[in-house]
C-alpha atoms as a PDB file:
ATOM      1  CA  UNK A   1     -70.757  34.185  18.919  1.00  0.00           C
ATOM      2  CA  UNK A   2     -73.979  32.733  19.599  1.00  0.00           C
ATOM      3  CA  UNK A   3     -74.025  29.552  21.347  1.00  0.00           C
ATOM      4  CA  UNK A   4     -76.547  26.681  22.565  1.00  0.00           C
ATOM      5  CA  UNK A   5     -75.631  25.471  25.431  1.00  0.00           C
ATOM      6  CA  UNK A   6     -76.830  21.697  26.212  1.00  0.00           C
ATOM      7  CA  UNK A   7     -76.786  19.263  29.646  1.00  0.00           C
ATOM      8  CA  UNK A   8     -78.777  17.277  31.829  1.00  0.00           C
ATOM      9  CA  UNK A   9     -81.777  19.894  33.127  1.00  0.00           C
ATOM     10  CA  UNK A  10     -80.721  18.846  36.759  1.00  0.00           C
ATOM     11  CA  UNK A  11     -76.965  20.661  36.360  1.00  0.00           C
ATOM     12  CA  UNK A  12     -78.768  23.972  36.094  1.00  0.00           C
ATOM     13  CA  UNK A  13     -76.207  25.563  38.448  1.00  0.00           C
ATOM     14  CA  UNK A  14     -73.459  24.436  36.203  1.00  0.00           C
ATOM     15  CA  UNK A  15     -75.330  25.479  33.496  1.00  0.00           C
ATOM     16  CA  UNK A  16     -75.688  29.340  34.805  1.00  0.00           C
ATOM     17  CA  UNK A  17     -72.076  28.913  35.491  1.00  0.00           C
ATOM     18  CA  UNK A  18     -71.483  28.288  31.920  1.00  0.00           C
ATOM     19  CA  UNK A  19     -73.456  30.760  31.144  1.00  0.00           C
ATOM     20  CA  UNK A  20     -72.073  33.187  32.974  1.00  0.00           C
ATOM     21  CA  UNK A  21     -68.646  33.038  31.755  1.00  0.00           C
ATOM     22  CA  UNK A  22     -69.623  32.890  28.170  1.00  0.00           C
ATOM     23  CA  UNK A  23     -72.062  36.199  28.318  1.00  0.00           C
ATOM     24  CA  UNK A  24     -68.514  37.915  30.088  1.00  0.00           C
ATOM     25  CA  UNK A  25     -66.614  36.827  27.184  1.00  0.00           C
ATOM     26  CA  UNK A  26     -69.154  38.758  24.903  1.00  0.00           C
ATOM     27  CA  UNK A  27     -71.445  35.648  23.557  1.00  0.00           C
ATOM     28  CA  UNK A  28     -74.779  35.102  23.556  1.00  0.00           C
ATOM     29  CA  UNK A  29     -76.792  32.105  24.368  1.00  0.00           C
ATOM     30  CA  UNK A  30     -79.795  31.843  21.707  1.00  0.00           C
ATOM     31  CA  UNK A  31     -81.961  30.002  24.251  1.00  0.00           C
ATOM     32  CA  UNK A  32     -81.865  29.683  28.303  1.00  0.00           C
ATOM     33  CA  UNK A  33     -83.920  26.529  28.945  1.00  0.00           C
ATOM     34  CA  UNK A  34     -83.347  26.099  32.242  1.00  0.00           C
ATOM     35  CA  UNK A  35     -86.756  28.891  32.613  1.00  0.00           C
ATOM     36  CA  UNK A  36     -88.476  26.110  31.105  1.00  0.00           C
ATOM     37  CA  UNK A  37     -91.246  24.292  33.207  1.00  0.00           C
ATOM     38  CA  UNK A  38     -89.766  20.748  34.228  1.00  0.00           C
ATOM     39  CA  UNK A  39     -92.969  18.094  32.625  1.00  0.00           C
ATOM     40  CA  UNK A  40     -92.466  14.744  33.862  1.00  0.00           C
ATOM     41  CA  UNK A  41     -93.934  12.532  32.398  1.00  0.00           C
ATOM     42  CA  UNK A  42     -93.776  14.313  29.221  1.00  0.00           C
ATOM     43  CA  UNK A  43     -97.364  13.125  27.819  1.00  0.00           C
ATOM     44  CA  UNK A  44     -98.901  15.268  31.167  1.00  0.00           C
ATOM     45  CA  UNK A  45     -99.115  18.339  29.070  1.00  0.00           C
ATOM     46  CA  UNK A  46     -98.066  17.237  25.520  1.00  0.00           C
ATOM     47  CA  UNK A  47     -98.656  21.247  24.180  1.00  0.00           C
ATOM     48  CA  UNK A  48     -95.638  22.354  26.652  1.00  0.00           C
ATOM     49  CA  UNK A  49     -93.556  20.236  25.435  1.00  0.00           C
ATOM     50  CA  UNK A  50     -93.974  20.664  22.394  1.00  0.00           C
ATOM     51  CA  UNK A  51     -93.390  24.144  22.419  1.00  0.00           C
ATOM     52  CA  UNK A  52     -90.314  24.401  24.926  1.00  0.00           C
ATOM     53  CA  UNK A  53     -88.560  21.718  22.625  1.00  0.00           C
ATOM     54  CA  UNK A  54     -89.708  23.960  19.424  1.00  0.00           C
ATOM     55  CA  UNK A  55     -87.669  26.873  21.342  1.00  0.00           C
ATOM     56  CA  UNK A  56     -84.896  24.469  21.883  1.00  0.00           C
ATOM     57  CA  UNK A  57     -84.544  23.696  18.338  1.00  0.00           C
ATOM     58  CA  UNK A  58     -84.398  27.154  17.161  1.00  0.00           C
ATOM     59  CA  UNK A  59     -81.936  27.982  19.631  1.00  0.00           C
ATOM     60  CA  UNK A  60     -80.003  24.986  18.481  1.00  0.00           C
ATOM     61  CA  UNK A  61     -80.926  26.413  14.322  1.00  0.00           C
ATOM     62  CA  UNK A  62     -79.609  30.148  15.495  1.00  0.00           C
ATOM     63  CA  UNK A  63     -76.429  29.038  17.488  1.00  0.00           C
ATOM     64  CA  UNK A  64     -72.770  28.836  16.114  1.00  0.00           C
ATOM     65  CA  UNK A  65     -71.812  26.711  18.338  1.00  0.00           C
ATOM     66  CA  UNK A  66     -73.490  24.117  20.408  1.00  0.00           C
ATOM     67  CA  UNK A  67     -71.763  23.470  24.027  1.00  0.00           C
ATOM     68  CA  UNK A  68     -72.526  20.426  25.611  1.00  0.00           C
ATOM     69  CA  UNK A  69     -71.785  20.337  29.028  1.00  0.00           C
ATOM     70  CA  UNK A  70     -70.938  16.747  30.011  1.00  0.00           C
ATOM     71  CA  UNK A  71     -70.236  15.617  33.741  1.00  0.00           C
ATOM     72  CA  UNK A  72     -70.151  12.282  32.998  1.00  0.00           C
ATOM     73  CA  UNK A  73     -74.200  11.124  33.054  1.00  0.00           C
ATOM     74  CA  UNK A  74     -75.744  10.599  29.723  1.00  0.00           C
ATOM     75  CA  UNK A  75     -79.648  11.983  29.164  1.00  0.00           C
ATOM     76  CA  UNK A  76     -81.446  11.546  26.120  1.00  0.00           C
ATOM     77  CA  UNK A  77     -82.194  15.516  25.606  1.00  0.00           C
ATOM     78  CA  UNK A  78     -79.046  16.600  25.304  1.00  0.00           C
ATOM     79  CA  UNK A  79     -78.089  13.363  22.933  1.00  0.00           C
ATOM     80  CA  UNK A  80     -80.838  14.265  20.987  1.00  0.00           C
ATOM     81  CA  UNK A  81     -79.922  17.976  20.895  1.00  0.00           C
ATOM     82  CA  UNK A  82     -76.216  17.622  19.835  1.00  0.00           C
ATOM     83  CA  UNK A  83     -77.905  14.811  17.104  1.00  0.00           C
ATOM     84  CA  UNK A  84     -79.609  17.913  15.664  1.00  0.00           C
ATOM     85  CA  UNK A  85     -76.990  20.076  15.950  1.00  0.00           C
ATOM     86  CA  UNK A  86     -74.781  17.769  13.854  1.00  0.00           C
ATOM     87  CA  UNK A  87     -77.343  17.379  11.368  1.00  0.00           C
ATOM     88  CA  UNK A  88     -77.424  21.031  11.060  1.00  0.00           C
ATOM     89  CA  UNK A  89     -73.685  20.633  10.795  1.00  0.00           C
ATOM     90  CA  UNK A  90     -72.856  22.845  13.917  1.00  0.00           C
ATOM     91  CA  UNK A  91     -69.812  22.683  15.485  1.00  0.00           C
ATOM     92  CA  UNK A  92     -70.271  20.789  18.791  1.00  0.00           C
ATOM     93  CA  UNK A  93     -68.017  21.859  21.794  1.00  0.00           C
ATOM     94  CA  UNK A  94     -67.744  19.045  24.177  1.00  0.00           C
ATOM     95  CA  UNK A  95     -66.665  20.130  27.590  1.00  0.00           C
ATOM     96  CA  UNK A  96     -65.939  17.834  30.349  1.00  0.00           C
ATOM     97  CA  UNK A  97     -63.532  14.732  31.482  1.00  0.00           C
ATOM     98  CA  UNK A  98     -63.777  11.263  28.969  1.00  0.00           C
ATOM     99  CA  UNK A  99     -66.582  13.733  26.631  1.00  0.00           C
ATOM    100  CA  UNK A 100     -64.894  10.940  23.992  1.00  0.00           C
ATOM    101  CA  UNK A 101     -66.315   7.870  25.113  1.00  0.00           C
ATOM    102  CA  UNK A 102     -70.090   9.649  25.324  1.00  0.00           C
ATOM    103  CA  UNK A 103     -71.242   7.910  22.017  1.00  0.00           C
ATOM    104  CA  UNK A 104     -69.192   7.083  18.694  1.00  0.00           C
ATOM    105  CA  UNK A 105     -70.887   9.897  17.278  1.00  0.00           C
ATOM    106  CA  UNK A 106     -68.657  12.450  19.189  1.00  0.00           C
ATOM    107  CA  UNK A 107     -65.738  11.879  17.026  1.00  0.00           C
ATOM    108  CA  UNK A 108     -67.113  13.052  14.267  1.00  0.00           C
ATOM    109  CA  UNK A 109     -65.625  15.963  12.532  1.00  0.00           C
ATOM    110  CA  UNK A 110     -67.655  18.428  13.835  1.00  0.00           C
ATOM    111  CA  UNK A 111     -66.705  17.756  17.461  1.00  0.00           C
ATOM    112  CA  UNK A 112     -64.470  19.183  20.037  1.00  0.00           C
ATOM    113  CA  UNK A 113     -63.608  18.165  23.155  1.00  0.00           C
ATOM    114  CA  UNK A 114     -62.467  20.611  25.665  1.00  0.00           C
ATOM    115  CA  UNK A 115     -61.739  19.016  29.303  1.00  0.00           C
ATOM    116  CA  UNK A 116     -61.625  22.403  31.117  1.00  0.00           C
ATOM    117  CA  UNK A 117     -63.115  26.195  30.727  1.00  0.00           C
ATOM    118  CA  UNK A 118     -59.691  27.384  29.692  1.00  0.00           C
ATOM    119  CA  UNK A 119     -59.613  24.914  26.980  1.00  0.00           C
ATOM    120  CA  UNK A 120     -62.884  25.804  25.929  1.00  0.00           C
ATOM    121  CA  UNK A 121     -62.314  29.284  25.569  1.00  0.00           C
ATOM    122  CA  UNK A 122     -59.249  28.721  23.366  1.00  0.00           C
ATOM    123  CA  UNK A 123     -61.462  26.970  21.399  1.00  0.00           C
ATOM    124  CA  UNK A 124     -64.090  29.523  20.936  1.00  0.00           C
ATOM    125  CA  UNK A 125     -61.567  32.130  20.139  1.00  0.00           C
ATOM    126  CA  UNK A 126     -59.798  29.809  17.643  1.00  0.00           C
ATOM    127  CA  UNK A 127     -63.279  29.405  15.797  1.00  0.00           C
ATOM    128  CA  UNK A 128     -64.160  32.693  16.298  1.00  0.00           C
ATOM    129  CA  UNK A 129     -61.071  33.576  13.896  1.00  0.00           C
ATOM    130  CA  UNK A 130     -62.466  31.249  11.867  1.00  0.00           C
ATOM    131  CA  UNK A 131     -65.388  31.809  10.737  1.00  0.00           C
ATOM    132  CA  UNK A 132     -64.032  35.110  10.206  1.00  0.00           C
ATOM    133  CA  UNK A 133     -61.791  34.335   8.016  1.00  0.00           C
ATOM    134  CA  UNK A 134     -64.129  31.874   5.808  1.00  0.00           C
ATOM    135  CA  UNK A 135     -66.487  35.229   4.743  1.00  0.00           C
END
């Protein structure tokens, strides 16, 4: 499947962990964002950012499945990303301990919350069957 995977852009190592294991497992990831240029404050080159969040969005569009991977500290990116993904109505993979007391939002119907990589797999597979199914 292809996935989107979303976190704070300071657990990059957990992130290419992620990563990692989900490319072995024969996914894809429609858009690595950690090779984007950090920009802080944002408004110090407005044209970046604008076009490294236009490639997160269509990374988000192409996915499957969105993964957020949660370790406990909220940022405003990934809220924001998982908001568009259940707009798009993607399924959102929560991974990580308490991923249900992140917003309200997360118990929505589109959400799943996996506390561990085994779990998340599962998941994945389960979906997988799925969506293969529904065509």
């Amino acid at each position: 499947m292809k996935i989107y995977i979303a976190t704070k852009f300071e657990d990059v190592t957990e992130y290419k962990e992620l990563e990692n294991i989900l490319v072995s497992n024969g996914h894809s990831i429609t858009c690595d964002w950690t090779t984007h240029k950090a920009v802080h404050p944002f408004s110090d080159d407005r044209s970046l950012c604008r076009s490294q969040s236009e490639e997160d969005l269509s990374g988000i569009r192409n996915s499957d499945v969105v993964i957020l991977l949660y370790n406990g500290k909220k940022g405003s990116g990934m809220s924001f990303e998982i908001g568009y993904a259940t707009a798009l109505n993607k399924k959102v993979v929560m991974l990580g301990e308490n991923s249900e007391d992140y917003s309200m939002f997360v118990h929505l119907d589109n959400f799943i919350h996996c506390s561990n990589i085994q779990e998340m797999k599962l998941v994945l597979d389960e979906y997988k069957r799925y969506r293969k199914e529904k065509r």
